[in-house]
N, C-alpha and C. Protein backbone atom coordinates (compact mmCIF):
# COMPACT_ATOMS: atom_id res chain seq x y z
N UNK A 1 77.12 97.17 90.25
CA UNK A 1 76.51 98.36 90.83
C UNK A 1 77.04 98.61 92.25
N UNK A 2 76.98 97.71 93.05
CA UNK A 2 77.56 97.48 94.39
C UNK A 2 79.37 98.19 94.66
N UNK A 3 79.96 97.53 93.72
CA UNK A 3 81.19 97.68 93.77
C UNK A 3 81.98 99.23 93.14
N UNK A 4 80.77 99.45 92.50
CA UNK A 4 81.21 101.43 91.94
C UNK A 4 80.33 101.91 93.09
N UNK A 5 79.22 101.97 94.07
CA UNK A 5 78.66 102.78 95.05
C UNK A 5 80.08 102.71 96.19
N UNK A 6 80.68 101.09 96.41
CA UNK A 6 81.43 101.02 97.16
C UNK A 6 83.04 101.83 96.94
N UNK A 7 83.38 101.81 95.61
CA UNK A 7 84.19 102.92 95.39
C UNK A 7 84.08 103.92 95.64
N UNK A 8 83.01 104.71 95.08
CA UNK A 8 82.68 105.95 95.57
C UNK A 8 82.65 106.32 96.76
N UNK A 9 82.05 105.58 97.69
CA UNK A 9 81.83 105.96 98.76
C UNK A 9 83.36 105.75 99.62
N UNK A 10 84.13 104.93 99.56
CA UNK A 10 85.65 104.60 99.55
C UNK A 10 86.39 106.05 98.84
N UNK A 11 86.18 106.52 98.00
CA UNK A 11 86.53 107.54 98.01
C UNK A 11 86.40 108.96 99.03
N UNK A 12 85.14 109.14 98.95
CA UNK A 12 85.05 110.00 100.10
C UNK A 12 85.60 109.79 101.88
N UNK A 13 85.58 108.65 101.88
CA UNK A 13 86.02 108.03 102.90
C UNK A 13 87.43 108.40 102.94
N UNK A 14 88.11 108.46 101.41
CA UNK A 14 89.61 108.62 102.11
C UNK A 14 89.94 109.92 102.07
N UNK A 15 89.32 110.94 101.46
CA UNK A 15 89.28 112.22 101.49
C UNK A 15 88.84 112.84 102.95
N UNK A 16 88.09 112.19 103.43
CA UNK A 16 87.54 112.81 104.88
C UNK A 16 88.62 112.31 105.61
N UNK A 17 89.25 111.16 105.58
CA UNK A 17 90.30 110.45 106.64
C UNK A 17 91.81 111.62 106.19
N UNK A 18 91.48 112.10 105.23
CA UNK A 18 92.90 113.21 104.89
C UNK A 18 92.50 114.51 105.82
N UNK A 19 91.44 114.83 105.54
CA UNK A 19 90.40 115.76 106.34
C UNK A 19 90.96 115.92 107.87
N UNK A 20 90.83 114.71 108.25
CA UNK A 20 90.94 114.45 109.63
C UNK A 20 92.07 114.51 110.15
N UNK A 21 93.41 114.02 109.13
CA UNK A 21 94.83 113.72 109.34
C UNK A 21 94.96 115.51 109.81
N UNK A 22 94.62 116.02 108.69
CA UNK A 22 95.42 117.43 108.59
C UNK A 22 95.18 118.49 109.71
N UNK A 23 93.62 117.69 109.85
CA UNK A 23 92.62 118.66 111.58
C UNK A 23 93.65 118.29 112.69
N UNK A 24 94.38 116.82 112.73
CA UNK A 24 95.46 116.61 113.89
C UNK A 24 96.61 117.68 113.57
N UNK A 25 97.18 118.10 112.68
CA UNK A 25 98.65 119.46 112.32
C UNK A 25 97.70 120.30 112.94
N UNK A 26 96.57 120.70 113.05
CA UNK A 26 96.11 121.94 112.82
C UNK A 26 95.88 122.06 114.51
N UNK A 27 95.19 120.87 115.05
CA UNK A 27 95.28 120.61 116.78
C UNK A 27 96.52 121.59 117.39
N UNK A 28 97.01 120.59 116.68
CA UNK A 28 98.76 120.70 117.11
C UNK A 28 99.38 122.07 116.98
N UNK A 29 99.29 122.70 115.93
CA UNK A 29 99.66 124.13 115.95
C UNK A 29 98.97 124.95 116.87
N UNK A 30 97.64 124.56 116.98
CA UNK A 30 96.46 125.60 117.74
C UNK A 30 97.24 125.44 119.47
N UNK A 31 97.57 124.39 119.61
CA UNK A 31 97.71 123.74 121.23
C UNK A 31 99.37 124.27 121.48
N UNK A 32 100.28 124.50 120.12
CA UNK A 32 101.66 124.63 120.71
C UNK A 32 101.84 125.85 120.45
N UNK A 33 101.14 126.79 120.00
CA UNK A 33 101.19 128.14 119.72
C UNK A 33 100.33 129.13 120.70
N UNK A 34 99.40 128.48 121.61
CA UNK A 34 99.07 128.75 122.66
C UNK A 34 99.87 128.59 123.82
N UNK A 35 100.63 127.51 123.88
CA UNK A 35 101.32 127.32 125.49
C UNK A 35 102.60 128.12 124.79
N UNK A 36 103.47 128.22 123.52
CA UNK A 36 104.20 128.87 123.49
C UNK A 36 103.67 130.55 123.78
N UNK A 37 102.73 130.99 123.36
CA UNK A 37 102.38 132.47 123.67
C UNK A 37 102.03 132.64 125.06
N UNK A 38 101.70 131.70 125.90
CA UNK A 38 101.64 131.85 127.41
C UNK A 38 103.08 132.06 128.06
N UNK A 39 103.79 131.21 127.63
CA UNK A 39 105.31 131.01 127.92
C UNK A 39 105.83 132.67 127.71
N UNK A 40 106.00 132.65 126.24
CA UNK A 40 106.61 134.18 125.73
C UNK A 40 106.49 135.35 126.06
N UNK A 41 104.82 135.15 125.77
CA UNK A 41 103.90 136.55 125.41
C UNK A 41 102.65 137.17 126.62
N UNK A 42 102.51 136.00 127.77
CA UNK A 42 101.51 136.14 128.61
C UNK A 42 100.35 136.26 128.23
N UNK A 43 99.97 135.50 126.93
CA UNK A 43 98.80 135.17 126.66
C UNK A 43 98.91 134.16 125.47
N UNK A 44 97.84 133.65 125.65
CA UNK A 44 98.14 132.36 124.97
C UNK A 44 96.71 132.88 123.50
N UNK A 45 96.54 131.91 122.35
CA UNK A 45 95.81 131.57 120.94
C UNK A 45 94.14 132.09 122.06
N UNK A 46 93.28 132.96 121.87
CA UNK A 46 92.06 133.15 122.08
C UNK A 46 90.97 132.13 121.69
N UNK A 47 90.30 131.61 123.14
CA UNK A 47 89.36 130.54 122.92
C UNK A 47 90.33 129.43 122.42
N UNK A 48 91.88 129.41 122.70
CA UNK A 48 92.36 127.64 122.40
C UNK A 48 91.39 126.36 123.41
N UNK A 49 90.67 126.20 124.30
CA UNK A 49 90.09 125.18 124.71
C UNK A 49 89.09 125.15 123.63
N UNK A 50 88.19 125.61 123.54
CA UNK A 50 87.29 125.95 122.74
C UNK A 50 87.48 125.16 120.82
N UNK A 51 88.58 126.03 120.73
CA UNK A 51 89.24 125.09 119.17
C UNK A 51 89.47 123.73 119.63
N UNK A 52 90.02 123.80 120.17
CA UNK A 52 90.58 122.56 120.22
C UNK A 52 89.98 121.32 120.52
N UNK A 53 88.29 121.86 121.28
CA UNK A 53 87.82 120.67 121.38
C UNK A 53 86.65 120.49 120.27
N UNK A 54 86.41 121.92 119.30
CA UNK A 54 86.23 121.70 117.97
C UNK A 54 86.77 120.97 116.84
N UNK A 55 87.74 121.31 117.41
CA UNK A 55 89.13 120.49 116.14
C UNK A 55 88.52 119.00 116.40
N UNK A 56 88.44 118.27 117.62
CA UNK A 56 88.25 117.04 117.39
C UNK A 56 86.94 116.67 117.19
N UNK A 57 86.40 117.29 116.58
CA UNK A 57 85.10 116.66 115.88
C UNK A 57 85.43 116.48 114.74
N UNK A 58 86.30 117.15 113.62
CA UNK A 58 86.94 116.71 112.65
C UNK A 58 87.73 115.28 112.60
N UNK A 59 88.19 115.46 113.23
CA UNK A 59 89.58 114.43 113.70
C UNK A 59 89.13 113.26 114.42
N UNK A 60 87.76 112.76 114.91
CA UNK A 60 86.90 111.86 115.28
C UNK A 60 86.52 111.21 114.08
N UNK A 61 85.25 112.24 113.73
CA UNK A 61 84.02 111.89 112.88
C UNK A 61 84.17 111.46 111.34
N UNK A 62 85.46 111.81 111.03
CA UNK A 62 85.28 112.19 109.55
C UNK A 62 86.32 110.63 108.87
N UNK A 63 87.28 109.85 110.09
CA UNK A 63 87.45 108.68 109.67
C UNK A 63 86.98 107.90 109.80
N UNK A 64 85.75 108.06 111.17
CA UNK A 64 85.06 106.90 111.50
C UNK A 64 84.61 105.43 110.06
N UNK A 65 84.47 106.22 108.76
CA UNK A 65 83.57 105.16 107.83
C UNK A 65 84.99 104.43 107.53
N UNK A 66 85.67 105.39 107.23
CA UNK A 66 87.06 104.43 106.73
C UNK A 66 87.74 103.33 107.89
N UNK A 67 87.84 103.64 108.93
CA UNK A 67 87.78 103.03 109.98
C UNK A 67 86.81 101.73 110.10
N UNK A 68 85.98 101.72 109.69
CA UNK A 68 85.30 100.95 109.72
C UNK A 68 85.42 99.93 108.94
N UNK A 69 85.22 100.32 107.17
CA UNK A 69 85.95 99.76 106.31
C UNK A 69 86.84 98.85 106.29
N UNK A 70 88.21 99.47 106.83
CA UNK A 70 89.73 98.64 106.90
C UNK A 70 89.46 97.71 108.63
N UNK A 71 88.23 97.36 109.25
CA UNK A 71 88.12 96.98 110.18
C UNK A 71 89.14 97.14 111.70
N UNK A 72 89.30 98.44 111.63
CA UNK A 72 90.25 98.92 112.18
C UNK A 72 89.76 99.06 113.90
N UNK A 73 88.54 99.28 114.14
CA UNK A 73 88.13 99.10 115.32
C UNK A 73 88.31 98.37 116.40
N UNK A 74 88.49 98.63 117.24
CA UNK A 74 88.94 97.41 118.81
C UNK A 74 88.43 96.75 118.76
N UNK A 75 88.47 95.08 118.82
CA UNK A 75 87.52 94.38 118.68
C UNK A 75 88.02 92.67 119.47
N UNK A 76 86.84 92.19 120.37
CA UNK A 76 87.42 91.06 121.06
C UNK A 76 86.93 89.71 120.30
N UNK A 77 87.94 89.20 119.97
CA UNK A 77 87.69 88.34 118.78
C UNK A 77 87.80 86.72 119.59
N UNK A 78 88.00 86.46 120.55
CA UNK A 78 88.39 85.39 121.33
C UNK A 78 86.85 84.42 121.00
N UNK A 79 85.79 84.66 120.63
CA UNK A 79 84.70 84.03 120.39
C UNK A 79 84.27 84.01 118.89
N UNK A 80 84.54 85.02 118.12
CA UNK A 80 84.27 85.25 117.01
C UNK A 80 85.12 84.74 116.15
N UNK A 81 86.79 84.89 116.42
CA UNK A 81 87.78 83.48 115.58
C UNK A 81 87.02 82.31 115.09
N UNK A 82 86.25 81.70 116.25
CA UNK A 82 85.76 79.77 116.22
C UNK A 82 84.27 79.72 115.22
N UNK A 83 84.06 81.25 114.89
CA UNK A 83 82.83 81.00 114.37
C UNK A 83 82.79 80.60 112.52
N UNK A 84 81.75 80.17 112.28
CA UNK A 84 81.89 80.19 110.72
C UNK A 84 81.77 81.23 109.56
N UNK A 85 81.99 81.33 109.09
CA UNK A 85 82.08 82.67 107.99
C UNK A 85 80.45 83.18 107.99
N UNK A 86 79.98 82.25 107.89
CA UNK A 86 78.07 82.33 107.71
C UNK A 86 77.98 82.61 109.07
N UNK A 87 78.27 81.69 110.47
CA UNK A 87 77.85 82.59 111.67
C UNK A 87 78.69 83.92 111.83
N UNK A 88 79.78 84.36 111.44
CA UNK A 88 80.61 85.75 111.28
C UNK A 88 79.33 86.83 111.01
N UNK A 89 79.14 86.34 109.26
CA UNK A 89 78.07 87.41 109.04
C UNK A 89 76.80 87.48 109.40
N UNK A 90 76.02 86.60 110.14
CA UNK A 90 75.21 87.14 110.83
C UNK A 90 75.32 87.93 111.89
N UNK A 91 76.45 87.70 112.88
CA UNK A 91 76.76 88.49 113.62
C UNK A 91 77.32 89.68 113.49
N UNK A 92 78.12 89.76 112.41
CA UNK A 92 77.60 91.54 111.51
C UNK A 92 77.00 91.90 111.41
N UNK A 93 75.82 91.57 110.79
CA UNK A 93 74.25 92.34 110.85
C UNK A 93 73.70 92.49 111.96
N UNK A 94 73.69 91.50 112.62
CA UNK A 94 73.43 92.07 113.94
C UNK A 94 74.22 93.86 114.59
N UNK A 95 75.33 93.52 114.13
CA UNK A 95 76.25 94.59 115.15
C UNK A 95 76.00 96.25 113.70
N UNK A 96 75.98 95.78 112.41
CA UNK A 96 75.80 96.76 111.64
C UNK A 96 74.08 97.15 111.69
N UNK A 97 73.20 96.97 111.50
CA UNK A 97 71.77 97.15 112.09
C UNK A 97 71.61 97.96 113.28
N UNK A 98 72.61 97.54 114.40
CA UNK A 98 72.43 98.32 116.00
C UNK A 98 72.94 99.84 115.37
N UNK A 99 74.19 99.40 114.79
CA UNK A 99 74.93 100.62 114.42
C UNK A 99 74.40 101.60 113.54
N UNK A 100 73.34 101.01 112.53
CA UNK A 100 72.64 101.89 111.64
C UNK A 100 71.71 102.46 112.35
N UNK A 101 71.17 102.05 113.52
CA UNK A 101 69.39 102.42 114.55
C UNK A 101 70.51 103.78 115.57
N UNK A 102 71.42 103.62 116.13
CA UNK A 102 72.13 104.23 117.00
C UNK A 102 72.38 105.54 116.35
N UNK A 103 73.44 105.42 115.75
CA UNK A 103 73.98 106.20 114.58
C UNK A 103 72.86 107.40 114.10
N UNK A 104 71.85 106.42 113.41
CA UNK A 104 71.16 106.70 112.12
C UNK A 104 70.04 107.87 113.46
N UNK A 105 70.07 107.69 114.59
CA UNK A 105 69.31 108.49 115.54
C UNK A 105 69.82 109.48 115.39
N UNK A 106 71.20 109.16 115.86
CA UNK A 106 71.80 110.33 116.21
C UNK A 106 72.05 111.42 115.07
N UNK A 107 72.00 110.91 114.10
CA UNK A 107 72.25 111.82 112.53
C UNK A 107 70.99 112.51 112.32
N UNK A 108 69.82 111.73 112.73
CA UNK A 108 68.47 112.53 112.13
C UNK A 108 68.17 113.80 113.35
N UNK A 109 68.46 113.33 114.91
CA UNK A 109 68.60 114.25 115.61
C UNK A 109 69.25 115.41 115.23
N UNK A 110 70.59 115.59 115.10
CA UNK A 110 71.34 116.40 114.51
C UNK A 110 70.97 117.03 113.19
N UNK A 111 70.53 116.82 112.11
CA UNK A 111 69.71 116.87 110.96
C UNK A 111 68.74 117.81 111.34
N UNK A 112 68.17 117.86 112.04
CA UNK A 112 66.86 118.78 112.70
C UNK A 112 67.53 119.72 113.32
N UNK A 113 68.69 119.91 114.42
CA UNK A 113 69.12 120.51 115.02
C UNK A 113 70.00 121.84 114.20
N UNK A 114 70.66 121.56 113.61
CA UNK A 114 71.44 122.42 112.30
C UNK A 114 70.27 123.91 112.14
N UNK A 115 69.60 123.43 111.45
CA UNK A 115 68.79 124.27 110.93
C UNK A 115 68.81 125.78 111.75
N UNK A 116 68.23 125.32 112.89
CA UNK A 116 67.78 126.25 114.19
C UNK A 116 68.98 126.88 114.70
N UNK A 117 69.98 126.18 115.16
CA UNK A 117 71.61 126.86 115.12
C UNK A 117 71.76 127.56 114.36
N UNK A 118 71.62 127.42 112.76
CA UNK A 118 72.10 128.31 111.93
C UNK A 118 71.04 129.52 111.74
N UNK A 119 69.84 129.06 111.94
CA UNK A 119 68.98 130.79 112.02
C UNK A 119 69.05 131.19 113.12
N UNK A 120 69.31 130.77 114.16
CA UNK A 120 69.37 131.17 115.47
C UNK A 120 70.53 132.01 115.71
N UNK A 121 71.48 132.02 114.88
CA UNK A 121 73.04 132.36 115.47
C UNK A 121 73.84 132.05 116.77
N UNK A 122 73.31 130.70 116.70
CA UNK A 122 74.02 130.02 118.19
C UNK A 122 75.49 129.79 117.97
N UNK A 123 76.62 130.47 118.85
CA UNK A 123 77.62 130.41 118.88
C UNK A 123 77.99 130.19 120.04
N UNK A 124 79.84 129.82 120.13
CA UNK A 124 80.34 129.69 121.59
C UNK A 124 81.07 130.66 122.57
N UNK A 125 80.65 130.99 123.54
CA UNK A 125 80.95 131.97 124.42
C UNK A 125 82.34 132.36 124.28
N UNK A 126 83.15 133.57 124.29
CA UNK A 126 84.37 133.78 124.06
C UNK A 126 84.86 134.70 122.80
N UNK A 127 86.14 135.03 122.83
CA UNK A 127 86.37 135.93 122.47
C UNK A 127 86.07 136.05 121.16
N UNK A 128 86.24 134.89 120.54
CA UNK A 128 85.76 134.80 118.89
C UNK A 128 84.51 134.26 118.56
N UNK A 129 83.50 134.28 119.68
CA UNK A 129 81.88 134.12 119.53
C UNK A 129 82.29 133.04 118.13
N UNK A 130 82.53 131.72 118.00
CA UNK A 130 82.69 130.68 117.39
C UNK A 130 81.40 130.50 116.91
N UNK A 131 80.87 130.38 115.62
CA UNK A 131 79.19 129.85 115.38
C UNK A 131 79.15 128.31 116.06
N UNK A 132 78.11 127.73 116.34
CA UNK A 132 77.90 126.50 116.71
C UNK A 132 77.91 125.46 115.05
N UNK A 133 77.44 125.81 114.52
CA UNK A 133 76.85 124.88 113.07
C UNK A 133 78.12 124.34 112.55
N UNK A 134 79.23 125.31 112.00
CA UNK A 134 79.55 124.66 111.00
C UNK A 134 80.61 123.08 111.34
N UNK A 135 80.74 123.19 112.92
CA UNK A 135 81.25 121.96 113.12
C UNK A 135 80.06 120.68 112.91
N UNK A 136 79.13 121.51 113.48
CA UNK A 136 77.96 120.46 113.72
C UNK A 136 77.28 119.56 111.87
N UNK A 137 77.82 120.40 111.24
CA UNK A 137 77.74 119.98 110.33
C UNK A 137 79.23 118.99 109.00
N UNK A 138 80.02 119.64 110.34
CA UNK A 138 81.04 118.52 109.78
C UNK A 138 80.63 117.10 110.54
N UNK A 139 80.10 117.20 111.35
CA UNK A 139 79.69 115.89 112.38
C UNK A 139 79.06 115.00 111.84
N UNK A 140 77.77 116.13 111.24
CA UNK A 140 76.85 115.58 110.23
C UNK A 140 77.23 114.47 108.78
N UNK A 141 78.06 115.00 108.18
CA UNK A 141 78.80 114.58 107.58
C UNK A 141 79.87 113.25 107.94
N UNK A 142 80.07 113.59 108.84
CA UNK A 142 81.28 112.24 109.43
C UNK A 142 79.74 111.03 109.62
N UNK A 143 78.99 111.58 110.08
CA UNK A 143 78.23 110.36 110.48
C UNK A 143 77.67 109.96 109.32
N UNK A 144 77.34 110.82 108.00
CA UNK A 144 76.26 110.46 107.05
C UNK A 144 77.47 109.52 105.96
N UNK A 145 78.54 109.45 106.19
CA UNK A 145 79.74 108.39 105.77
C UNK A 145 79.93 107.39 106.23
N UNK A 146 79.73 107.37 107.47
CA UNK A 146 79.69 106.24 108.30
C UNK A 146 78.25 105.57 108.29
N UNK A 147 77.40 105.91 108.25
CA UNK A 147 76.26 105.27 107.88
C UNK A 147 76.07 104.95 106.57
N UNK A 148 76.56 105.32 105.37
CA UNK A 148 76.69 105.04 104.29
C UNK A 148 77.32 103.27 104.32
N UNK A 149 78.44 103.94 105.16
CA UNK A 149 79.00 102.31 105.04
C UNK A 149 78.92 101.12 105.64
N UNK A 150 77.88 101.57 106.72
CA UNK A 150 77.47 100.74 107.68
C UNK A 150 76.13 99.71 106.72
N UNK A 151 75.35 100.62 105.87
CA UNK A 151 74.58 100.16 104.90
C UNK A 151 75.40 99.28 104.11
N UNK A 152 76.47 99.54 103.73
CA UNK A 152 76.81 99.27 102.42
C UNK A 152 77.37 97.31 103.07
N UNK A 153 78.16 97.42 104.48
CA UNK A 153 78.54 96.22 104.92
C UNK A 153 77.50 95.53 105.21
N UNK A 154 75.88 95.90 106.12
CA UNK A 154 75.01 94.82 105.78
C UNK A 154 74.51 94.62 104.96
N UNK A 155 74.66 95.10 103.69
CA UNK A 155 74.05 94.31 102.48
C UNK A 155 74.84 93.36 102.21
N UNK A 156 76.32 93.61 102.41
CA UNK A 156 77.24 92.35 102.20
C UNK A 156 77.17 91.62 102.78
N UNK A 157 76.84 91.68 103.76
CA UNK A 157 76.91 90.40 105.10
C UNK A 157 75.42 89.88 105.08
N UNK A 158 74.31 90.51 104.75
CA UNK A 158 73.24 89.99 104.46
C UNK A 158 73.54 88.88 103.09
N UNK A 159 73.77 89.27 101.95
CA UNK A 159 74.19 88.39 101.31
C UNK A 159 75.30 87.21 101.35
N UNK A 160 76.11 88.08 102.04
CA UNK A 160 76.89 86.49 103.12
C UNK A 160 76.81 85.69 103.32
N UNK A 161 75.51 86.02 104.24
CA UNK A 161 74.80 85.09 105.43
C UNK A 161 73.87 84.21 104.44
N UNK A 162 73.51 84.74 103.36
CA UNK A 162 72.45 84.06 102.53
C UNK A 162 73.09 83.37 101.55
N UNK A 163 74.17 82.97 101.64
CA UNK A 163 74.63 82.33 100.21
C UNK A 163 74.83 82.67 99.13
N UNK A 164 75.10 84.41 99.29
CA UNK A 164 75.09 84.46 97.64
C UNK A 164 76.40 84.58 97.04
N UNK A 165 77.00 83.69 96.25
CA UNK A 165 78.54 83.68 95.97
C UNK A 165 79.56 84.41 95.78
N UNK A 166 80.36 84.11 96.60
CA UNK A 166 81.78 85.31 96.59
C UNK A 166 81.87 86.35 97.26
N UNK A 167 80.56 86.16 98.03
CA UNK A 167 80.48 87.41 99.58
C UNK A 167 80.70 86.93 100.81
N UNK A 168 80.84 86.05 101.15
CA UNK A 168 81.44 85.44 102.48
C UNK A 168 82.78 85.53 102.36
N UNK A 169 83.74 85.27 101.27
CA UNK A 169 85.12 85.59 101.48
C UNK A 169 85.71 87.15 102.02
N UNK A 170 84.22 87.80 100.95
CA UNK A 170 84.79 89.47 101.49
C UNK A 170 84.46 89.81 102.43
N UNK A 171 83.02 89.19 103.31
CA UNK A 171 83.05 89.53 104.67
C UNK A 171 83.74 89.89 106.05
N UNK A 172 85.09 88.67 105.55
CA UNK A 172 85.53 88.60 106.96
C UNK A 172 87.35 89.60 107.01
């Protein structure tokens, strides 16, 4: 059961991390098609600050779970090397738990917030009056993946930590 939720959810994970790849081309065009039209044309892409610091809410949020996953995160290991696989995963749960209370705030905050943006018609100042939501709801999304998998690693590491066989190897 574990290992098809973890597919699945590994799936979406790599679909959003494609998500994200393609939001960096799209940066990139938005940012070089502006300084080229300043250069050329004496005016540059309308509201490019604006996109562009939209664009990276895509390009943040949406690999964070996969990121997480492939343990790709910065991480100072100079204390955590010497430890044992069983002290490893407790100290995962520890760090996945903070991350689910942090996170899991910030998602339900946002969760509430959506709503009111979108009946409200809150948008961003400028020439293309940008709606506020639909990034906010890609955000939503980046985080409700990343908390997916933040669940999904302390159950592993809970069982880790507890002995239950053949999950301490995949822990680490």
């Amino acid at each position: 059961m574990m290992k098809s939720i973890d597919k699945a959810i590994a799936a979406l994970e790599n679909a959003a991390m494609a998500i994200g790849a393609l939001t960096i081309l799209v940066l990139a065009g938005v940012i070089g098609a502006s300084v080229l039209g300043r250069e050329l044309f004496s005016g540059g892409v309308p509201d490019d600050i604006v996109l562009a610091g939209l664009l990276m809410i895509p390009m943040l949020m949406l690999p964070l779970a996969r990121v997480h996953r492939e343990d790709g995160h910065i991480a100072v290991t100079v204390l955590t090397n010497w430890m044992s696989p069983r002290g490893l995963a407790f100290l995962k749960i520890l760090a996945n738990s903070v991350g689910l209370v942090f996170f899991g705030g910030i998602g339900w905050f946002l969760a509430r917030k959506i709503p009111r943006d979108f009946d409200g018609g809150a948008y961003y100042d400028g020439e293309l009056m940008i709606t506020v939501w639909p990034m906010k709801v890609v955000f939503a999304i980046g985080i409700s993946l990343f908390l997916a998998r933040l669940l999904l690693e302390l159950i592993k590491n809970i069982r880790a930590a507890f002995g239950v066989a053949g999950e301490i190897q995949d822990s680490q």
